[in-house]
N, C-alpha and C. Protein backbone atom coordinates (compact mmCIF):
# COMPACT_ATOMS: atom_id res chain seq x y z
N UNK A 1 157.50 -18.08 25.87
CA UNK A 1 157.26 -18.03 24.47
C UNK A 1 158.51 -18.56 23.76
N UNK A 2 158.50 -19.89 22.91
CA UNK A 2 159.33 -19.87 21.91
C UNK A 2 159.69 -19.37 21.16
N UNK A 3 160.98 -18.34 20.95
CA UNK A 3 161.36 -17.56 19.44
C UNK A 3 162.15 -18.25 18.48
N UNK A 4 162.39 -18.88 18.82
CA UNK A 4 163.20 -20.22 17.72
C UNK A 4 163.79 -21.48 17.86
N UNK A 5 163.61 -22.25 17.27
CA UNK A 5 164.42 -23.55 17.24
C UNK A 5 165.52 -24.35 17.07
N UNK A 6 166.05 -24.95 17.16
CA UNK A 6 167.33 -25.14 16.56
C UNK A 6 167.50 -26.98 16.67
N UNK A 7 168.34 -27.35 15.43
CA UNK A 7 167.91 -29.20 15.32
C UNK A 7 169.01 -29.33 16.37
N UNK A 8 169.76 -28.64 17.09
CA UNK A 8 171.22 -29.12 18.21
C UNK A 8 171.28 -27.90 18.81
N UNK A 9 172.42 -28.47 19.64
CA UNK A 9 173.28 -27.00 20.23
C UNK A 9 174.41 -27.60 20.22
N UNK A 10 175.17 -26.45 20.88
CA UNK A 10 176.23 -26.35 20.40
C UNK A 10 177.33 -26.88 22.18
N UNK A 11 178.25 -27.52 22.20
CA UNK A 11 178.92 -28.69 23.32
C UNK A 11 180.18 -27.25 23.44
N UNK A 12 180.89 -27.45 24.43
CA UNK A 12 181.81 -26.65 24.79
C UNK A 12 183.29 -26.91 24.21
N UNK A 13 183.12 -27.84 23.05
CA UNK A 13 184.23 -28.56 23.04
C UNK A 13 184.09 -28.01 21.41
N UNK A 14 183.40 -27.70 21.11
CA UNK A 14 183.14 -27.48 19.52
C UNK A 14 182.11 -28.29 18.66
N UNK A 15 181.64 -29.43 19.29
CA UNK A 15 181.00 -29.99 18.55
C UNK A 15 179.64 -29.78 18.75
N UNK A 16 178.39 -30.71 18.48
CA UNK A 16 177.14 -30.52 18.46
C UNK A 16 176.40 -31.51 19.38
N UNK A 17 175.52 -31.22 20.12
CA UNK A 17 174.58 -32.54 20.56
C UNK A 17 173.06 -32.14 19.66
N UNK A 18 173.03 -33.37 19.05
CA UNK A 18 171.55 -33.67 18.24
C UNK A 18 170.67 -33.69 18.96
N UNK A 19 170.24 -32.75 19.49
CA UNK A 19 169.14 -32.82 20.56
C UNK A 19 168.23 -31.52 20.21
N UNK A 20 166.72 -31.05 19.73
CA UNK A 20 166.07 -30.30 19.29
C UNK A 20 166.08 -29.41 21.04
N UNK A 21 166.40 -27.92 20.30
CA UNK A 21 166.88 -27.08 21.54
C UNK A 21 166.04 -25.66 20.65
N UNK A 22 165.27 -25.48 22.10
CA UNK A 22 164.42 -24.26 21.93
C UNK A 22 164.82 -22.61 22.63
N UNK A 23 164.76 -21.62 22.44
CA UNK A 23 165.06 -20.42 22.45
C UNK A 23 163.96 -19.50 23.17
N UNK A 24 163.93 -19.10 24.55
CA UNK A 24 163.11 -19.00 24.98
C UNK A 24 162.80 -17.40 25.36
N UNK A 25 161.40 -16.58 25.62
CA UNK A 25 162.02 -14.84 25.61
C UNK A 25 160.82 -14.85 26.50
N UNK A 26 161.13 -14.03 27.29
CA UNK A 26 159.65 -12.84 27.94
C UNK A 26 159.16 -12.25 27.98
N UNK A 27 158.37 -11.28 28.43
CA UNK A 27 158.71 -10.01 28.48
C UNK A 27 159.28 -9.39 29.76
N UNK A 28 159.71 -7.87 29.12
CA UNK A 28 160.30 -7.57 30.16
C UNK A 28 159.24 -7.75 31.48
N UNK A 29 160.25 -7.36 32.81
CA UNK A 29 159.46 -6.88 34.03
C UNK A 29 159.49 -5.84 34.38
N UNK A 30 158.51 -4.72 34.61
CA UNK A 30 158.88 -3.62 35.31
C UNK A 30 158.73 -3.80 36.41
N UNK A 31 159.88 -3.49 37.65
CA UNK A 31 160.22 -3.36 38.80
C UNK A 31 160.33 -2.13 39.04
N UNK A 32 159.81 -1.79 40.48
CA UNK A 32 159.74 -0.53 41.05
C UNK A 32 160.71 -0.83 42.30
N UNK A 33 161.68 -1.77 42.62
CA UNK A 33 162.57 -1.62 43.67
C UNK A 33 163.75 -3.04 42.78
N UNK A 34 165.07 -2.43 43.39
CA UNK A 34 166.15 -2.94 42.75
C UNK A 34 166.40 -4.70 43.28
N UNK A 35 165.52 -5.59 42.80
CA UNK A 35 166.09 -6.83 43.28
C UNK A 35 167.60 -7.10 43.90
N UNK A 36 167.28 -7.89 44.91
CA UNK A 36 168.45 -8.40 45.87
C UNK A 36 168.99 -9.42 45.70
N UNK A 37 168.33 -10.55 44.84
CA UNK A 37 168.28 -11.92 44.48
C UNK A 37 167.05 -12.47 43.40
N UNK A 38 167.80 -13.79 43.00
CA UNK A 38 166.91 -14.37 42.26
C UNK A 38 166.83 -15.80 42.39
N UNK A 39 165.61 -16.50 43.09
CA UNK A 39 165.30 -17.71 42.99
C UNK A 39 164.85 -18.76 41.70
N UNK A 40 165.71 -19.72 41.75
CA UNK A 40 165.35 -20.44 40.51
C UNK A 40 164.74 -21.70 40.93
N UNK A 41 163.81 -21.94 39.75
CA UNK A 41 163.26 -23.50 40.50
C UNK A 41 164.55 -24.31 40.53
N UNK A 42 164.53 -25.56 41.54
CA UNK A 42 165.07 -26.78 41.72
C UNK A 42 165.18 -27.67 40.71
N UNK A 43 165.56 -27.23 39.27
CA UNK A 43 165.38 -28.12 37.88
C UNK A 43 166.91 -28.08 37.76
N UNK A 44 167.63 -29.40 38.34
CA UNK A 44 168.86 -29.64 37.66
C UNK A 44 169.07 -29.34 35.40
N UNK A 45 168.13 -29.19 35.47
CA UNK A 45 168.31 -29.34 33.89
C UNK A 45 168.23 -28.03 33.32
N UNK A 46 167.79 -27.18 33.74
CA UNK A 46 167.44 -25.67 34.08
C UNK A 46 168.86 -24.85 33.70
N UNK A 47 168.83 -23.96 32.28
CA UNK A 47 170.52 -23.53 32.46
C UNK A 47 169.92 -21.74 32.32
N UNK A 48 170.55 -21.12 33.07
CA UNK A 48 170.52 -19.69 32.85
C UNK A 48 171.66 -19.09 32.15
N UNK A 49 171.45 -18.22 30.83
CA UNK A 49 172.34 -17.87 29.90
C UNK A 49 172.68 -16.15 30.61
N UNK A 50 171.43 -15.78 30.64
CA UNK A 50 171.77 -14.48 31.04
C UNK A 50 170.36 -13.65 31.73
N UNK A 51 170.95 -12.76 32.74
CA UNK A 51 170.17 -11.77 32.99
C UNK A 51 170.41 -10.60 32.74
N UNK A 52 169.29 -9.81 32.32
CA UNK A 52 170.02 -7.84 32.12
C UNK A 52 168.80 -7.11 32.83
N UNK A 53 170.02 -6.25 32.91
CA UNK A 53 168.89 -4.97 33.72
C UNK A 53 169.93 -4.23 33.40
N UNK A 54 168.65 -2.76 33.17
CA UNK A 54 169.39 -1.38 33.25
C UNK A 54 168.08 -0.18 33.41
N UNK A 55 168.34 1.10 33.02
CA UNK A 55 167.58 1.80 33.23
C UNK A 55 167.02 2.15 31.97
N UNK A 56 165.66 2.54 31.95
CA UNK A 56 164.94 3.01 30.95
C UNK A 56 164.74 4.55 30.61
């Protein structure tokens, strides 16, 4: 699901790349055993910002 848009992002250097960059959400997962790992597809282009887990 898209939650927002944005006309760039933002370069590590401070500046911007003009490139339309989307914001992406899930929902949670409920898991009943503590993952060991996580497989990601094979998409060089593919960036992971973050994962969380905790207890409910």
């Amino acid at each position: 699901m898209i939650v927002a848009t944005t006309p760039y992002r933002n370069e590590s250097g401070g500046g911007q790349d003009n490139v339309t960059t989307h914001i992406f959400a899930t929902a949670p997962v409920m898991l009943t055993q503590t993952p060991v790992s996580i497989t990601l597809p094979k998409n060089r282009d593919l960036r992971l910002f973050t994962i969380a887990g905790g207890n409910s």
